[in-house]
N, C-alpha and C. Protein backbone atom coordinates (compact mmCIF):
# COMPACT_ATOMS: atom_id res chain seq x y z
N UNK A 1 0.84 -1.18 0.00
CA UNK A 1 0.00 0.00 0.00
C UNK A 1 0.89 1.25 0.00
N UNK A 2 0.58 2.35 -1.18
CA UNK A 2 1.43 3.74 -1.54
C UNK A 2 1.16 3.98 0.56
N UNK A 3 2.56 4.63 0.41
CA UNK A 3 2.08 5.47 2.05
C UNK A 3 1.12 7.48 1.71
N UNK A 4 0.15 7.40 2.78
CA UNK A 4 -1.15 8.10 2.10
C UNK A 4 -0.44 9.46 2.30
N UNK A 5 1.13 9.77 2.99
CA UNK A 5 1.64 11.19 3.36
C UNK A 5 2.88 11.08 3.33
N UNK A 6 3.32 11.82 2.44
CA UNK A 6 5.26 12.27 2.47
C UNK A 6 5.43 13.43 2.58
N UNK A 7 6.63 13.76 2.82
CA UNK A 7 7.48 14.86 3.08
C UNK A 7 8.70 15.55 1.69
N UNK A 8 7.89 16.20 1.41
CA UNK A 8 8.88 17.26 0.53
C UNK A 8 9.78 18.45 1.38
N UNK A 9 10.37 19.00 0.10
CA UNK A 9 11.52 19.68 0.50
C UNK A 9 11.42 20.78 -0.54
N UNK A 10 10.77 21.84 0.29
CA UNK A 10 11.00 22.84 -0.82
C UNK A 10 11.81 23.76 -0.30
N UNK A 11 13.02 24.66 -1.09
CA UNK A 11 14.46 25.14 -0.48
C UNK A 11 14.97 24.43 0.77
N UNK A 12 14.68 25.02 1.92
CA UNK A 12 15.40 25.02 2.89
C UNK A 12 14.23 24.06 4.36
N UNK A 13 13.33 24.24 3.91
CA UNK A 13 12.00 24.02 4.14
C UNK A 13 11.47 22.42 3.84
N UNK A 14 10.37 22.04 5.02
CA UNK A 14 9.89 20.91 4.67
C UNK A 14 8.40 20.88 4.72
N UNK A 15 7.83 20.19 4.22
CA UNK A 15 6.36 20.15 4.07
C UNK A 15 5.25 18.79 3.75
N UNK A 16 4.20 18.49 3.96
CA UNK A 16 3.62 17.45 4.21
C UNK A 16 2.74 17.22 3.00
N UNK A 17 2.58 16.21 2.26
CA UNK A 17 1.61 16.26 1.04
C UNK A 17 0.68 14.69 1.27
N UNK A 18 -0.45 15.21 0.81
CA UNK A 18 -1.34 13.47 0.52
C UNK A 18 -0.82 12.94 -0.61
N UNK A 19 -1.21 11.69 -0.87
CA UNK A 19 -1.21 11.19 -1.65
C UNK A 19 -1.01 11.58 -3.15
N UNK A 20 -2.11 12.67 -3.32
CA UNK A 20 -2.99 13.40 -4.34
C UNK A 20 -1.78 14.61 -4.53
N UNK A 21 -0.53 14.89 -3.49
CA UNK A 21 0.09 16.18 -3.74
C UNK A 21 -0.87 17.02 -3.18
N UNK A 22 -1.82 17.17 -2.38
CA UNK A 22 -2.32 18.47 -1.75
C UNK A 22 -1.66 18.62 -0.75
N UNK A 23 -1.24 19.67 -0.06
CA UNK A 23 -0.45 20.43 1.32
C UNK A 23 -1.19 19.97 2.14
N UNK A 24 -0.55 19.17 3.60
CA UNK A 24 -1.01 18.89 4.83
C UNK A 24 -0.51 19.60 5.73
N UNK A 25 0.54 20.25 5.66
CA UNK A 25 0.63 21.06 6.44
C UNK A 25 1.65 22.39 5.95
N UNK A 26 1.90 23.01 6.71
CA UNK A 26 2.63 24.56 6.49
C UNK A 26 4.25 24.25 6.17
N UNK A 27 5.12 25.01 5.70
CA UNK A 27 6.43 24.96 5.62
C UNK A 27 6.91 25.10 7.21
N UNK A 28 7.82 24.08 7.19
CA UNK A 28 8.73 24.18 8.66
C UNK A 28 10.28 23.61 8.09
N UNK A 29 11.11 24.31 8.99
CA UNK A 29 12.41 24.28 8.86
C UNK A 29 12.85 23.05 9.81
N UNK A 30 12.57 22.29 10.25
CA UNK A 30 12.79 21.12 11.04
C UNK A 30 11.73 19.93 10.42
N UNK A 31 13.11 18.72 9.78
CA UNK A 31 12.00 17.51 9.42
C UNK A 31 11.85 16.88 10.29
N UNK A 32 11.53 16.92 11.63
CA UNK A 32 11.16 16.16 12.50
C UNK A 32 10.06 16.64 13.21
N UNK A 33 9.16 17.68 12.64
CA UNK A 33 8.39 18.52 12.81
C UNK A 33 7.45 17.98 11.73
N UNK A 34 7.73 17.76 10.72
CA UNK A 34 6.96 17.40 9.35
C UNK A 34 6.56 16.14 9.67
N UNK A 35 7.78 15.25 10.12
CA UNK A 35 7.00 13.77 10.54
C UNK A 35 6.31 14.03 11.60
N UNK A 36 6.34 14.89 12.85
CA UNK A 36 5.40 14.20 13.73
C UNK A 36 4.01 14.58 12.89
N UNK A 37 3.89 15.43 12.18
CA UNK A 37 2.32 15.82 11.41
C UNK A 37 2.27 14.96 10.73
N UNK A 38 3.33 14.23 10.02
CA UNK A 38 2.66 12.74 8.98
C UNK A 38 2.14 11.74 10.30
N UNK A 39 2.43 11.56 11.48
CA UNK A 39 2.05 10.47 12.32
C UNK A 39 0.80 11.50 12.81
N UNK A 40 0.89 12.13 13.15
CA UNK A 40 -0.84 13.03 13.54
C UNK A 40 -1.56 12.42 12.79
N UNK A 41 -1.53 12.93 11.25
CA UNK A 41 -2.38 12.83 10.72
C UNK A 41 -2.61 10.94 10.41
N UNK A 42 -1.67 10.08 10.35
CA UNK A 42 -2.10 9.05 9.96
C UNK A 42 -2.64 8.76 11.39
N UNK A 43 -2.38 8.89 12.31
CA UNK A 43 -3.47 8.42 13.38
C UNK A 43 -4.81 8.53 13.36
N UNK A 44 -4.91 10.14 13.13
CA UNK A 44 -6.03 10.47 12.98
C UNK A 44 -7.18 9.34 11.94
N UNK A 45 -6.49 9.70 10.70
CA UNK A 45 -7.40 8.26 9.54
C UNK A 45 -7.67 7.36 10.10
N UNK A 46 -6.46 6.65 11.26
CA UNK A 46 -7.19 5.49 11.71
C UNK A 46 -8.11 5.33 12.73
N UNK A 47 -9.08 6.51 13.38
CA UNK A 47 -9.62 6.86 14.42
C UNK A 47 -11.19 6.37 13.49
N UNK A 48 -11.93 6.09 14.18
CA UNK A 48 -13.21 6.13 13.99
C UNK A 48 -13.79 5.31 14.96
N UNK A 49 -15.47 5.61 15.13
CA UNK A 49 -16.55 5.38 15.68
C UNK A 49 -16.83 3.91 15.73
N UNK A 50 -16.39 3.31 17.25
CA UNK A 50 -16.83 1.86 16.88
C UNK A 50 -17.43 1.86 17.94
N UNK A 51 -18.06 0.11 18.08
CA UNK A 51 -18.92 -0.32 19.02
C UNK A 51 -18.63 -1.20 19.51
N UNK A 52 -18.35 -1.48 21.07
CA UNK A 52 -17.17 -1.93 22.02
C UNK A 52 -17.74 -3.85 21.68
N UNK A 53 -16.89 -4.16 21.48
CA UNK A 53 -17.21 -6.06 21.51
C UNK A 53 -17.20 -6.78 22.36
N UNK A 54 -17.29 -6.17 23.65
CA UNK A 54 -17.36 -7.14 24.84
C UNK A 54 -19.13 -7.42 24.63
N UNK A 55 -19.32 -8.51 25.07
CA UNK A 55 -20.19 -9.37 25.06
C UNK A 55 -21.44 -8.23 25.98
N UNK A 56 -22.55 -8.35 24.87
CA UNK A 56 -23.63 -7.42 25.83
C UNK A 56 -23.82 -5.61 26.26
N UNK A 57 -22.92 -5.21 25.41
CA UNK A 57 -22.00 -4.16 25.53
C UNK A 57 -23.16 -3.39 24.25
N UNK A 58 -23.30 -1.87 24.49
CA UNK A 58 -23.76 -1.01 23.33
C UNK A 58 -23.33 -0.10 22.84
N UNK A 59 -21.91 0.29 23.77
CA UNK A 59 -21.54 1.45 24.18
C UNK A 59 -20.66 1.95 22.73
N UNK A 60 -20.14 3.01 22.25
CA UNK A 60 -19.65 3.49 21.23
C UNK A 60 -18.64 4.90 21.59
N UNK A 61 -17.17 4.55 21.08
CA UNK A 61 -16.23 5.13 21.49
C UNK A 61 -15.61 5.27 20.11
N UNK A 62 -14.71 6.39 20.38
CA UNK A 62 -13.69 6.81 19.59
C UNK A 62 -12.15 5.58 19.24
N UNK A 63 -12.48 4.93 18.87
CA UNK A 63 -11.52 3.86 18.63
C UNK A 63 -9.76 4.41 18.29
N UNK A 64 -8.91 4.04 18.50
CA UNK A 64 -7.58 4.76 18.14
C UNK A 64 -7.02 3.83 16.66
N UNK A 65 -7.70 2.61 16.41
CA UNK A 65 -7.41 2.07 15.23
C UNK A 65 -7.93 0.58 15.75
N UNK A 66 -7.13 -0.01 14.49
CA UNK A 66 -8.26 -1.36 14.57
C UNK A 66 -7.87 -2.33 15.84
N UNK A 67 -6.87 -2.30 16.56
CA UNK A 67 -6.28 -2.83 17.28
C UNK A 67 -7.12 -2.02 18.56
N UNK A 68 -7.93 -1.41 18.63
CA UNK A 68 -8.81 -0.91 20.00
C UNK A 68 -10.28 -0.86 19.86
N UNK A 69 -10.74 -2.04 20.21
CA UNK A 69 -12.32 -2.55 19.90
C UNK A 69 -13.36 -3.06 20.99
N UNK A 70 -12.38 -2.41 22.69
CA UNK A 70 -13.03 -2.11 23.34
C UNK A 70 -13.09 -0.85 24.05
N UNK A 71 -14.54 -0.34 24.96
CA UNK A 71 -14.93 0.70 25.46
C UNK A 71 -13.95 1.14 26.57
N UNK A 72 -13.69 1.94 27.21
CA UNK A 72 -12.82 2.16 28.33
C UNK A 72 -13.28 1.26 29.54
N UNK A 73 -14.31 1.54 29.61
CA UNK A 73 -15.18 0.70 30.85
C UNK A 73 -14.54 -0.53 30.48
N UNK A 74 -14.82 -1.17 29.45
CA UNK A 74 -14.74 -3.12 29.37
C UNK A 74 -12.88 -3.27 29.10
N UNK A 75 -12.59 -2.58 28.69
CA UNK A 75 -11.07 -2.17 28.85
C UNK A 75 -10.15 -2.01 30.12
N UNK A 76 -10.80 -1.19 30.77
CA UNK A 76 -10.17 -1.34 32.50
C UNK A 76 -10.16 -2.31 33.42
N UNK A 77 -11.33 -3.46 32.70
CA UNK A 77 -11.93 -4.75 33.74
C UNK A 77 -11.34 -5.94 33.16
N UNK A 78 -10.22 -6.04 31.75
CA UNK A 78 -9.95 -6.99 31.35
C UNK A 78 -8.12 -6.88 31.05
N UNK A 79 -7.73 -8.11 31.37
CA UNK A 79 -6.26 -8.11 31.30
C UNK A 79 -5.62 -8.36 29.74
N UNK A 80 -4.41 -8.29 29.47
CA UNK A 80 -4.05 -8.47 28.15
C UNK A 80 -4.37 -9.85 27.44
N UNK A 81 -4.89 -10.91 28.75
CA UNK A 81 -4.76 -11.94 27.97
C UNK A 81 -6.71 -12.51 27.54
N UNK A 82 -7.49 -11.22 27.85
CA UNK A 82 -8.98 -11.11 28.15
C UNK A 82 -9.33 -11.95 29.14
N UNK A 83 -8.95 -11.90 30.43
CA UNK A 83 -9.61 -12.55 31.20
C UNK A 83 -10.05 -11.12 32.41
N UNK A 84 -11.48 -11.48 32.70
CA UNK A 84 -11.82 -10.60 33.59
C UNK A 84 -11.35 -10.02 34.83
N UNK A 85 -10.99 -8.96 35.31
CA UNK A 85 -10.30 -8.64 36.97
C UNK A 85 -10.74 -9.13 38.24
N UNK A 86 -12.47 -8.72 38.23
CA UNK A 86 -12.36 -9.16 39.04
C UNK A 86 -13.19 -10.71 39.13
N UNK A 87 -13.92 -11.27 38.08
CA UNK A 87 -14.29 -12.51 37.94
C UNK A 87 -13.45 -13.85 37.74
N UNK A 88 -11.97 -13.23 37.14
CA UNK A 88 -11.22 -14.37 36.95
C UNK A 88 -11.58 -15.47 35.54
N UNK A 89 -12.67 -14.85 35.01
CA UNK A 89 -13.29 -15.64 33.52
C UNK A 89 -12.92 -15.26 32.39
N UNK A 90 -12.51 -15.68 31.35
CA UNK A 90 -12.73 -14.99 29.94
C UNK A 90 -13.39 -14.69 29.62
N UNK A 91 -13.38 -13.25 29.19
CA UNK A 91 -14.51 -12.15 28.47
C UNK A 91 -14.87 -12.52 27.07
N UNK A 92 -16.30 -12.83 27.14
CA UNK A 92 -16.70 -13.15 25.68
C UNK A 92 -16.76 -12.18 24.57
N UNK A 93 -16.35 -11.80 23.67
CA UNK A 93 -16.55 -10.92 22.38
C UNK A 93 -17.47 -11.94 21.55
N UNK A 94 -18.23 -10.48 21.20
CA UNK A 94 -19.12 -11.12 20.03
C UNK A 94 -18.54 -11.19 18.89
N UNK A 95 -18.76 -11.08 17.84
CA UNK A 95 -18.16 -11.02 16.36
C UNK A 95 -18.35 -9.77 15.33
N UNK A 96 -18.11 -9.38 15.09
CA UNK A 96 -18.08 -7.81 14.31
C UNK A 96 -18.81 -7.82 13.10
């Protein structure tokens, strides 16, 4: 997959473009300034509106990408390996 944001160099100057060549962001004299706005912004794309998969659950959060597909609530009560805190059970997910 093309990457959706690079970094040009115009004179002395660096700057952020889509895909398409449209400007993402302003001229800056530091490229390490330009990348953190290419990682802003690709975070951002991967943000959207999901609906938490713990089992029984309705709740709908700002997701940080596909790798975060539960709510904060069902998130704080489950360990890395999904087993519940304080029940000691594996947390059921439904299916997407």
């Amino acid at each position: 997959m093309a990457e959706r944001y690079r970094i040009v160099q115009e004179g002395g100057h660096y700057r952020v473009i889509d895909h398409r060549g449209q400007p993402k962001s302003g001229l800056v004299n530091i490229k390490a300034l330009a990348e953190i706005k290419v990682d802003e912004l690709t975070r951002k794309d991967a943000q959207k509106t999901r609906v938490c998969l713990a089992h029984g659950c309705t709740a709908t959060f700002e997701s940080e990408g596909p790798h975060h597909r539960m709510c904060n609530r069902h998130r704080a009560m489950v360990d890395d390996c999904g087993i519940h805190q304080s029940t000691g059970r594996r947390v059921r997910f439904r299916s997407s």
